[in-house]
Protein backbone atom coordinates (compact mmCIF):
# COMPACT_ATOMS: atom_id res chain seq x y z
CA UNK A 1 29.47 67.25 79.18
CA UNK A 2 31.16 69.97 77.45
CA UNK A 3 30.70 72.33 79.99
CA UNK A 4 32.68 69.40 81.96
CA UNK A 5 35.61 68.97 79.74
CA UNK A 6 36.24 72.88 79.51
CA UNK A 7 36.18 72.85 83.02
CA UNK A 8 39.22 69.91 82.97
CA UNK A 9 41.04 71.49 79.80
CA UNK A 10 41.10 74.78 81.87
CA UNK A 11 42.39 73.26 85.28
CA UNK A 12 44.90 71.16 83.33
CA UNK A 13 46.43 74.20 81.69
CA UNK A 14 46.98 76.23 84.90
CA UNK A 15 48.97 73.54 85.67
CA UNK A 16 50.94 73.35 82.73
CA UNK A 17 51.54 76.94 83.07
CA UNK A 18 52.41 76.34 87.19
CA UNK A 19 54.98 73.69 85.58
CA UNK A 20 56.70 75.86 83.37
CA UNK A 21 57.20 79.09 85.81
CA UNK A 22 58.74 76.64 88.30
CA UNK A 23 60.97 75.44 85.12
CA UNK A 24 61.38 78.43 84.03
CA UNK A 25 63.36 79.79 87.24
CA UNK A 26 66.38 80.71 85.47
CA UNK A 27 64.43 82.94 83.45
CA UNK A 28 63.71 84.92 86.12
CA UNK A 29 67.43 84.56 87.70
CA UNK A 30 68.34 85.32 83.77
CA UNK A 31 66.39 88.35 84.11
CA UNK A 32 67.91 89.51 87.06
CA UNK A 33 71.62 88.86 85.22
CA UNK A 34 70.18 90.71 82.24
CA UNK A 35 69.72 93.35 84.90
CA UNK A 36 73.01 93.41 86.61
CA UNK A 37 74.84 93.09 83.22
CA UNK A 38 72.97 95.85 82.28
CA UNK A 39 74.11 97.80 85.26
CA UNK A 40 77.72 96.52 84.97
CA UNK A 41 78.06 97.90 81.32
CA UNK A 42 76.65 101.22 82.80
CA UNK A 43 78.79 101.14 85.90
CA UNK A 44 82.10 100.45 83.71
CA UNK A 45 81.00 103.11 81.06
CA UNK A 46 80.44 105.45 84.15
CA UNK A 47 84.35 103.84 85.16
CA UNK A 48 85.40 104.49 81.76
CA UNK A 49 84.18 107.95 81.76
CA UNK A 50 85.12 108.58 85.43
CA UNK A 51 88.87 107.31 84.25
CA UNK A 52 88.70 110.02 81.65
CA UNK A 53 87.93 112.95 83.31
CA UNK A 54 90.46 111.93 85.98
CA UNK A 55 93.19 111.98 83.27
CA UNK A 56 92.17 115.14 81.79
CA UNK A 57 92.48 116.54 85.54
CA UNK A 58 96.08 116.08 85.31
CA UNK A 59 97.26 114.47 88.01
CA UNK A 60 100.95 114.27 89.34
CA UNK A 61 101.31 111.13 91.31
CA UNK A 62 103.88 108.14 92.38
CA UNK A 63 102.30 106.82 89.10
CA UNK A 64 105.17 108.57 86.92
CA UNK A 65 108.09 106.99 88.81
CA UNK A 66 111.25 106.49 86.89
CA UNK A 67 110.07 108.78 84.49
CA UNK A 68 112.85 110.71 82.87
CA UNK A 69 112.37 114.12 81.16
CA UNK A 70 115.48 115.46 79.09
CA UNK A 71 115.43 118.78 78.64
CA UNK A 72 117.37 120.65 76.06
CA UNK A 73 118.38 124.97 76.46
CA UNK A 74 119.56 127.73 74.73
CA UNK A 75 121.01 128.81 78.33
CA UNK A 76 124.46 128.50 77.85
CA UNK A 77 125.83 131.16 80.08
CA UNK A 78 125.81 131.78 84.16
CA UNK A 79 121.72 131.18 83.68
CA UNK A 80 122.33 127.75 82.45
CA UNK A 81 123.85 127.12 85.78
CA UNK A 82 120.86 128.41 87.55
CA UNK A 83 118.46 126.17 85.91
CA UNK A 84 121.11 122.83 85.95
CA UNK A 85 120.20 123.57 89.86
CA UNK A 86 116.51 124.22 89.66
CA UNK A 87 116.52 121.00 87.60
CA UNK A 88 118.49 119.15 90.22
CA UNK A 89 116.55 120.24 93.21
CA UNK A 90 113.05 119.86 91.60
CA UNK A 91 114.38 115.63 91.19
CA UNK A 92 115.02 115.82 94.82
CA UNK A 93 112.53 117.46 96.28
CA UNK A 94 109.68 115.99 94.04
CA UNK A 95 107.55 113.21 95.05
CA UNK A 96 106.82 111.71 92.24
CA UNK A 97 110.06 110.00 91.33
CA UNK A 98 110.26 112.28 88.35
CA UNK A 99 114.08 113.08 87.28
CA UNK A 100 114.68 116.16 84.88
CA UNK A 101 117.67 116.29 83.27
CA UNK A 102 118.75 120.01 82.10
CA UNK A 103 121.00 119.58 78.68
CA UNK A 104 122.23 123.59 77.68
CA UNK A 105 122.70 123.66 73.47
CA UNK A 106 124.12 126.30 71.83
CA UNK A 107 122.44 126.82 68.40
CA UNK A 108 120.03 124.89 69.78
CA UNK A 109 117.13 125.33 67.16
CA UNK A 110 119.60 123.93 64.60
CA UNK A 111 120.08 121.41 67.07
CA UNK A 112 116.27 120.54 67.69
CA UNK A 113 115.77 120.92 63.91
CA UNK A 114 119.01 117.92 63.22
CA UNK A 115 117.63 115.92 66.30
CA UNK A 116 114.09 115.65 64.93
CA UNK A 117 115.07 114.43 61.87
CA UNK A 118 116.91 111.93 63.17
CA UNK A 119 113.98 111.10 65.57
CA UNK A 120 115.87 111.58 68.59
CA UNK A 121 114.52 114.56 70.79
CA UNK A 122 114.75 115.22 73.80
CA UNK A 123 111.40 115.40 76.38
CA UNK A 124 111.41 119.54 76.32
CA UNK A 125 113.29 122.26 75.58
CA UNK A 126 113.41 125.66 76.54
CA UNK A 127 112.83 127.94 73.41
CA UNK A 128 112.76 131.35 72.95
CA UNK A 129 109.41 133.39 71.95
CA UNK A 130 110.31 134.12 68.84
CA UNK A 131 111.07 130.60 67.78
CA UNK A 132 107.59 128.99 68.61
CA UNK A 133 106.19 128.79 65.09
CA UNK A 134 109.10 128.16 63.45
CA UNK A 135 109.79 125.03 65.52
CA UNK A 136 105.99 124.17 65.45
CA UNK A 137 105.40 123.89 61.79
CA UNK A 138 108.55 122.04 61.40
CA UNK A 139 106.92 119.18 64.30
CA UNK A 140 110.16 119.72 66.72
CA UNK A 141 106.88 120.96 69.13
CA UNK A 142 104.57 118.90 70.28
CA UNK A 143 100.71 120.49 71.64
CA UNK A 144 100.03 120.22 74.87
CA UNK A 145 97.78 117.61 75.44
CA UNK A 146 94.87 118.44 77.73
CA UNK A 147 96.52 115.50 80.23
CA UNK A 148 99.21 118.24 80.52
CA UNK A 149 97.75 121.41 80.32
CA UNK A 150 94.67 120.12 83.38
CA UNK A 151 98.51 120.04 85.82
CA UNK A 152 98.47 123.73 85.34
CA UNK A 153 94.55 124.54 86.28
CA UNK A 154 91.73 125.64 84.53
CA UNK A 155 92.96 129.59 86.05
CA UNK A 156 96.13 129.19 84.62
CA UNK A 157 95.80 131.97 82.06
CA UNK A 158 95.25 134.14 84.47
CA UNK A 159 98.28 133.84 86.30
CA UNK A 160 99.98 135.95 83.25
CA UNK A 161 100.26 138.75 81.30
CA UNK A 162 98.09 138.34 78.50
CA UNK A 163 101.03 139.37 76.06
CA UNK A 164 103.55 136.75 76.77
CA UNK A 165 100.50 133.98 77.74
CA UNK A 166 98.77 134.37 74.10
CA UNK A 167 102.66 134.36 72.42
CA UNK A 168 102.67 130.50 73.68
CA UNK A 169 99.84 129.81 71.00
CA UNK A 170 100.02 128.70 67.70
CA UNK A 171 97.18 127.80 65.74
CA UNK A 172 94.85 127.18 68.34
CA UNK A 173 97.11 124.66 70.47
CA UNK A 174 98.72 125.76 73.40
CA UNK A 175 103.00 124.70 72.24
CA UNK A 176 104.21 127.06 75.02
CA UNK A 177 103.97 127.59 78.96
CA UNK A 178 105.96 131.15 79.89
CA UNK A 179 108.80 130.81 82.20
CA UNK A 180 109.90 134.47 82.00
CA UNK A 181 110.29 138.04 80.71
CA UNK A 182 113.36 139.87 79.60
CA UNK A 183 112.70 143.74 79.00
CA UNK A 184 115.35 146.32 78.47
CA UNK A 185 116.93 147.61 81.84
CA UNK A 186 117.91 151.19 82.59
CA UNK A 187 121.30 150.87 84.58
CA UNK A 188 122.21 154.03 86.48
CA UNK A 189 124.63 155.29 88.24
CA UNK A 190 124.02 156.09 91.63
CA UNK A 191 126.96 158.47 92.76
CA UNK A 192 126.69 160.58 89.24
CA UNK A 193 122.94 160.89 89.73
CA UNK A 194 123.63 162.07 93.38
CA UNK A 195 126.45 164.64 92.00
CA UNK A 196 124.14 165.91 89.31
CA UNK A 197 121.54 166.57 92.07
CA UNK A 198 119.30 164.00 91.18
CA UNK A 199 116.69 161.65 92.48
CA UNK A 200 117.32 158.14 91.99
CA UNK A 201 114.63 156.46 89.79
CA UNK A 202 112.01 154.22 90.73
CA UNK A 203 109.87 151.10 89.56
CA UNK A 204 107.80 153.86 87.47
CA UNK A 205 108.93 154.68 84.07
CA UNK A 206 110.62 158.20 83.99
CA UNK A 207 108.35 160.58 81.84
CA UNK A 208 109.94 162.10 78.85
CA UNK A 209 110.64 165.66 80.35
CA UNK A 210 112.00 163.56 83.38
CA UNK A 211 114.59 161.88 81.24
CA UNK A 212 115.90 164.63 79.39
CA UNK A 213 116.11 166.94 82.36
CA UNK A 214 118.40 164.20 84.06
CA UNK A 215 120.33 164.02 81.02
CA UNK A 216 120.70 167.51 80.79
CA UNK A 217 121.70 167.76 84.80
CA UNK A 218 124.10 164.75 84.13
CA UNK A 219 125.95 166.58 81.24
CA UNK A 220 125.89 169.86 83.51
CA UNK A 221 128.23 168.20 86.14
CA UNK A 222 130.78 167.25 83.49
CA UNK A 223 129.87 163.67 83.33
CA UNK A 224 128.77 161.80 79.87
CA UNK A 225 124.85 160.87 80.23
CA UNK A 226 124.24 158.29 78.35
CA UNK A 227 125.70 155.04 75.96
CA UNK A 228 124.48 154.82 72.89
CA UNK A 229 126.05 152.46 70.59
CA UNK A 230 124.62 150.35 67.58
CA UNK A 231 123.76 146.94 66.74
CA UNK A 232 121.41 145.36 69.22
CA UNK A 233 120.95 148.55 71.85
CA UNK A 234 120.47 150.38 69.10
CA UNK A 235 118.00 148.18 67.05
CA UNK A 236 115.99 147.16 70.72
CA UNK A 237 115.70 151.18 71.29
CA UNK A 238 114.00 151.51 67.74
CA UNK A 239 111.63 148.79 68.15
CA UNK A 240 110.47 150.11 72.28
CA UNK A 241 110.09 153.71 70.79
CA UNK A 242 107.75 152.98 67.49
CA UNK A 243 105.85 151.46 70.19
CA UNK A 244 105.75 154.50 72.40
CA UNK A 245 105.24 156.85 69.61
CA UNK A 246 102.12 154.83 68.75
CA UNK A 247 103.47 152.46 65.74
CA UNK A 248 104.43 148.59 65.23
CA UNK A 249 106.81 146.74 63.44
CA UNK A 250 103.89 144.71 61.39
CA UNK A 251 99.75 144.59 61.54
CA UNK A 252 98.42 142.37 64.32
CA UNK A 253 98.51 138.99 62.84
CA UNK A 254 102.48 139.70 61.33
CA UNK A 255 101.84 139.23 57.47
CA UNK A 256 102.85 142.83 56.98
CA UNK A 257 105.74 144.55 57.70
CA UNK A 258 104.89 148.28 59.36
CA UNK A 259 108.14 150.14 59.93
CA UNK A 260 108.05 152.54 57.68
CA UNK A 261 105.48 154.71 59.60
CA UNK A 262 105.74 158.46 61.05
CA UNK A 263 106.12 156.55 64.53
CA UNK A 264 108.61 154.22 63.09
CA UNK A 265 110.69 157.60 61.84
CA UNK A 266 109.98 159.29 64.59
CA UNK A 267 111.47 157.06 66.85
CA UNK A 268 114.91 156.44 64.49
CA UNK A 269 114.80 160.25 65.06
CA UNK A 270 114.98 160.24 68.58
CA UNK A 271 117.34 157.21 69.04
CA UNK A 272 119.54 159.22 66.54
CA UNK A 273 119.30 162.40 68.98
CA UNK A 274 120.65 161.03 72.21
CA UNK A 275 123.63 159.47 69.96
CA UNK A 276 124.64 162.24 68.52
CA UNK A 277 124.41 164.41 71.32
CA UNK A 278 125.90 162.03 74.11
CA UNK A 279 127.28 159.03 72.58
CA UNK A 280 128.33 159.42 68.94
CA UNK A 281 131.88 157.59 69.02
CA UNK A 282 130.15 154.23 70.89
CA UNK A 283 129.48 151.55 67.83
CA UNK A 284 130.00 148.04 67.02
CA UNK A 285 128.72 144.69 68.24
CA UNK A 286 129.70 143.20 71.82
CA UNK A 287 127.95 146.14 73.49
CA UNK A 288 130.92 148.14 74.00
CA UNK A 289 128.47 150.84 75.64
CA UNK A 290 127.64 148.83 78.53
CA UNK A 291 131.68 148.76 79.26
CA UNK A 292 131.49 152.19 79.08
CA UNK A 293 129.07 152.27 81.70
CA UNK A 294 131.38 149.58 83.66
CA UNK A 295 134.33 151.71 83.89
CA UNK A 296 132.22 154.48 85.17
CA UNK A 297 132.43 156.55 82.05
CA UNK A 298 128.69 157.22 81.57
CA UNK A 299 126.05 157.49 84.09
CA UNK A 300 123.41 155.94 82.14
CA UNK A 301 123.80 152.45 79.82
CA UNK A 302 119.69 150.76 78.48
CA UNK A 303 120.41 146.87 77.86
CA UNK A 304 119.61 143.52 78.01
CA UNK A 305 118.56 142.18 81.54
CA UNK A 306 121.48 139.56 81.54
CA UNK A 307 124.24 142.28 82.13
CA UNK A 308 122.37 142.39 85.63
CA UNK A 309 124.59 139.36 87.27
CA UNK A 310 127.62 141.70 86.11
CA UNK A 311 126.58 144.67 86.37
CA UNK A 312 125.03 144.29 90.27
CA UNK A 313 128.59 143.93 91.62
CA UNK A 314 129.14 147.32 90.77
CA UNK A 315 128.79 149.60 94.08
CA UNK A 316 127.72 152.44 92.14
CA UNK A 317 125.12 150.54 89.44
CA UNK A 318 121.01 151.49 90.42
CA UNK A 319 118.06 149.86 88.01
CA UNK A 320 115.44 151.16 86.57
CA UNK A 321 112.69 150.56 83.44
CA UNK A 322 113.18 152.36 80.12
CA UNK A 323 112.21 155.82 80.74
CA UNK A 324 108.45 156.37 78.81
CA UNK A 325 109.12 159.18 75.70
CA UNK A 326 106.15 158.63 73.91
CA UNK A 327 102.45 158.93 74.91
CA UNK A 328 102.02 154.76 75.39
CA UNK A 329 104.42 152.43 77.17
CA UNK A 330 106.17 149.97 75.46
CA UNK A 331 109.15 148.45 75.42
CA UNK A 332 111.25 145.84 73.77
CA UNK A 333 111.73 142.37 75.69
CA UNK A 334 111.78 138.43 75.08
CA UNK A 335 110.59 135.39 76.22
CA UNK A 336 111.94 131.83 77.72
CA UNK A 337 108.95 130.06 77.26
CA UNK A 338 109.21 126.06 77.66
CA UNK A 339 107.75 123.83 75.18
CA UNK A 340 107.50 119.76 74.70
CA UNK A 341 109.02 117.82 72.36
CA UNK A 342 107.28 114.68 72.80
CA UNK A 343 103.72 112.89 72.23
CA UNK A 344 104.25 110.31 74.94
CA UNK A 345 101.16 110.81 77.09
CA UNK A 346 103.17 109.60 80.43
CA UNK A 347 106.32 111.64 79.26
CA UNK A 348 103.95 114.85 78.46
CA UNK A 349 102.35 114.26 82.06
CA UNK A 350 105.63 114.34 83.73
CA UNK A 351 107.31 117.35 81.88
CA UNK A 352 103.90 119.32 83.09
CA UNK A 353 104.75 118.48 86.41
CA UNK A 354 108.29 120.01 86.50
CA UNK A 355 106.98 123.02 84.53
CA UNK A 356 104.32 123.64 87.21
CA UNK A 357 107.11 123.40 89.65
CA UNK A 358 109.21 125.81 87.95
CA UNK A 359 106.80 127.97 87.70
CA UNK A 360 105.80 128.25 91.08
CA UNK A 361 108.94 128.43 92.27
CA UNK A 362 110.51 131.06 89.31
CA UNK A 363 111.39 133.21 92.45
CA UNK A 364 114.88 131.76 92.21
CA UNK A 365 115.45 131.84 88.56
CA UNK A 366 114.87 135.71 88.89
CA UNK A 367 118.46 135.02 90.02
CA UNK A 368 119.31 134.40 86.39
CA UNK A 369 118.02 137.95 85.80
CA UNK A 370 114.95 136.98 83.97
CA UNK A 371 111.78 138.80 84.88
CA UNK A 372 109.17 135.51 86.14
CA UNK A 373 106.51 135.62 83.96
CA UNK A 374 104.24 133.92 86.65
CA UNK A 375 102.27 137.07 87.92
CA UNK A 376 101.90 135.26 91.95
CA UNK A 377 105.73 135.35 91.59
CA UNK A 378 106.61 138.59 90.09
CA UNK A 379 104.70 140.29 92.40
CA UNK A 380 105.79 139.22 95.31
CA UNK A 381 107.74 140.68 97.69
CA UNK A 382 110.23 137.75 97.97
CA UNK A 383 110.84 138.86 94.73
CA UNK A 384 112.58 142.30 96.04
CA UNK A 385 114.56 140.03 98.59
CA UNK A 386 115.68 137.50 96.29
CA UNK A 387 116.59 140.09 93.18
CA UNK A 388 116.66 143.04 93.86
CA UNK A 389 117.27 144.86 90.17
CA UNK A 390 114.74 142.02 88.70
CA UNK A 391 111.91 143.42 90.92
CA UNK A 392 112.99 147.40 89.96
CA UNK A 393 111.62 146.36 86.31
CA UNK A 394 109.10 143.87 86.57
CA UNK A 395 106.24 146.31 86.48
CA UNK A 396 106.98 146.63 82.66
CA UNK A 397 106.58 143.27 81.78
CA UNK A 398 102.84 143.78 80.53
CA UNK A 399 103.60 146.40 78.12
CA UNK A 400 106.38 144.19 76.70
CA UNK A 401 106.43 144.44 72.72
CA UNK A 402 106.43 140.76 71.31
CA UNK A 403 106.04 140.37 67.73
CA UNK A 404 102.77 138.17 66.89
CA UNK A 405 103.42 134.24 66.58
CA UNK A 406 104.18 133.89 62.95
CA UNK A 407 107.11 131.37 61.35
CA UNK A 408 110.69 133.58 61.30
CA UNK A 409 109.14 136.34 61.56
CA UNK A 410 112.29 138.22 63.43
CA UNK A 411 114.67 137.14 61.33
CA UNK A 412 112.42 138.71 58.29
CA UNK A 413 112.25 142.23 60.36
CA UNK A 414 115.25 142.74 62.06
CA UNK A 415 117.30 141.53 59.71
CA UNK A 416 116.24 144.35 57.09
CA UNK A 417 115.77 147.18 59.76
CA UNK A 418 118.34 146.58 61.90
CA UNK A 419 121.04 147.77 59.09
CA UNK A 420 119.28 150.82 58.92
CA UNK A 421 119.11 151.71 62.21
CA UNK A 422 123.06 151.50 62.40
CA UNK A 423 123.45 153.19 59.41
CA UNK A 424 121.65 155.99 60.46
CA UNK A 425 123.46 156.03 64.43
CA UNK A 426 126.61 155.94 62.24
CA UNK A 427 125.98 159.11 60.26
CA UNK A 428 126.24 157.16 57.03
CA UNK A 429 122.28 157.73 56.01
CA UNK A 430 120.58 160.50 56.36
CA UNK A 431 116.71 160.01 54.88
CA UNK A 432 115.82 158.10 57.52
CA UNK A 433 111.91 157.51 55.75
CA UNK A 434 113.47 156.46 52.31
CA UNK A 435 115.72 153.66 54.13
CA UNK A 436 113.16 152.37 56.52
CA UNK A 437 110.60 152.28 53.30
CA UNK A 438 113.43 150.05 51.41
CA UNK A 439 113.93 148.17 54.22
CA UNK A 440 110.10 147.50 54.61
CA UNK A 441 109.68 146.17 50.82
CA UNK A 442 112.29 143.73 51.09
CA UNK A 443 111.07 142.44 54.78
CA UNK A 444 107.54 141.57 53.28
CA UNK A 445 109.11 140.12 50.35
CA UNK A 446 110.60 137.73 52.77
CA UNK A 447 107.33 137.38 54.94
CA UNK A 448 105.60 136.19 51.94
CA UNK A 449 108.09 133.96 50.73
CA UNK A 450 107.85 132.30 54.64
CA UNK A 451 103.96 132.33 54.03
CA UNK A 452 104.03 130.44 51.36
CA UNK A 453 106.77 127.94 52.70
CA UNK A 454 104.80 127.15 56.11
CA UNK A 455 101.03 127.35 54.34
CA UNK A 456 100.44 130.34 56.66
């Protein structure tokens, strides 16, 4: 009997559990959603993740339509006009729907400095080099996000000289993509260098004995050699010689000023030399030695690349780098670098666009007689077509002296040495080591009083 009843109490619970797996259908159905929910929170992570690494890829796309970058210049001058253009053709030829707007500012870091107080900058702006830190630690800059800095490519670095690439860095963030280079120019002229016998010069820096045997041929034939005046040709020929002769203006990371070395007198010295022997009437500011060159009244005049635009309509002007006098090249030159001055991701995105595009197609702003800093571009042979004198110096943009990225640090150097150095061209100091010494004192007295106002 009780064999019987366990045999009935075992039947009658299969079929209780037969009637609760057909009831409990939706458990298995609920499994099944358990499952797919499980795959749709994996799938949109994967989305979410997916969506991510698309926008660090930095994409350039219809997407940015009716975006409007402003972008503010310290290009007042005949290169303003050549950017204005760049700007106008890059909003018509651009897919995107992207418009860039090219705004040229004189004073324009006390403009950037008034506008960001007043919460009111533009999208960009071009800035100079030497300005980067400054306007960082007062937040007119803005880093790159990596949105913005994926437009350019991973290889981007690669595309420049390592000199003006790091000098867009600040503190680890990238503030700065290069646009160009500006290193001193040797004009020439062609007909007295053909009268004096001479070869013209090439792309390759003239050696020291090269140099001062031209001189010497040049003064032979009755003609003056060489301008030398004061004030910024002067200064800019002290700062590429200390170089060549082996010295700096400060240590590597700019917290000391350097000056005062042998190098440092050494090249005063030889500054001083070709003045007095060739030049030593030419002073003042407003380069009055390049109109001597002009007027055909000396065959050789080292300046500032943006005389080029003038100085090319000449029939008799040739180009060439600054000669090499000392046993490593260097030479003074600046930067245009171009910098944002926004955190709006979309705005960011679009400025990188119109950057890349610049870059890429800086072939025409050599016009402005800037040196592209974009190695594909510089070079290039279209280069040579497009501008000519540009493409005679742009081999000497990698040895191009720029002072490491700290806070005012120019204005804490030049404005000490650069008094100096005319006094000295002028004949009204002649203990060259005892000035430069004073001079160094009170430019680290300044350098540590900037320290201690950024934090540095």
């Amino acid at each position: 009997m009780k064999a019987t009843n366990r045999w009935i109490y075992l039947c009658l619970s299969f079929l209780l559990l037969l009637l609760l797996a057909a009831c409990g259908g939706g458990g298995e159905e609920a499994a099944v959603n358990d499952t797919d929910t499980t795959q749709t929170e994996t799938q949109t992570e994967d989305s979410t993740d997916n969506s991510e690494e698309v926008a660090v890829t930095g994409q350039c796309t219809d997407a940015l339509s009716g975006q409007v970058v402003d972008m503010w210049s310290p290009l007042t001058g005949p290169d303003g006009d050549e950017m204005t253009a760049l700007a106008m053709r890059f909003t018509e030829e651009n897919a995107f729907g992207i418009t860039v707007n090219h705004i040229a500012q004189p004073e324009y870091v006390q403009k950037l400095n008034t506008a960001a107080a007043a919460n009111q900058l533009p999208t960009m702006t071009v800035v100079r080099v030497i300005n980067v830190a400054e306007l960082a630690e007062r937040n007119v800059l803005s880093p790159m996000s990596a949105e913005a800095l994926a437009v350019f490519g991973d290889d981007i670095a690669s595309e420049f000289p390592a000199n003006v690439w790091d000098a867009g860095e600040y503190e680890g963030e990238r503030y700065s993509f290069p646009l160009d280079m500006h290193p001193l120019v040797m004009y020439y002229n062609k007909d007295m260098f053909a009268q004096a016998g001479l070869e013209e010069p090439g792309t390759t820096p003239m050696t020291r004995e090269e140099f001062e045997q031209a001189l010497q041929a040049l003064a032979d034939s009755g003609v003056q050699p060489i301008a030398i005046g004061t004030a910024f040709q002067g200064a800019t020929l002290f700062q590429s010689f200390i170089q060549q002769f082996g010295g700096a203006l400060t240590n590597e990371a700019g917290t000391e000023a350097t000056f005062n070395s042998e190098a440092a007198a050494e090249a005063l010295a030889y500054v001083n030399e070709l003045k007095q022997q060739y030049s030593p009437d030419i002073s003042g500011a407003g380069d009055p030695e390049v109109n001597v060159f002009k007027q055909g009244n000396a065959a050789i005049v080292i300046h500032g690349p943006w005389h080029i635009s003038d100085i090319s309509k000449l029939p008799f002007a040739g180009f060439a780098p600054l000669p090499q006098v000392g046993e490593q090249y260097g030479v003074w030159g600046g930067s245009h670098q171009l910098a944002l001055t926004t955190d709006d991701a979309q705005q960011q995105l679009a400025a990188a666009c119109w950057i890349s595009w610049l870059s890429e197609n800086s072939v025409d702003w050599a016009k402005a007689g800037q040196v592209p800093a974009r190695n594909s571009v510089r070079l290039s042979e279209e280069l040579a077509e497009v501008a000519p004198p540009i493409a005679a110096v742009a081999p000497t943009t990698d040895n191009v002296v720029i002072l490491p990225q700290v806070a005012e640090l120019e204005g804490a150097l030049w404005g000490q040495f650069g008094p100096v150095v005319d006094a000295v061209l002028m004949g009204e100091m002649s203990d060259v080591s005892s000035g430069l010494s004073d001079a160094v004192g009170q430019s680290q007295q300044i350098i540590d009083e900037n320290q201690e106002r950024y934090g540095e």
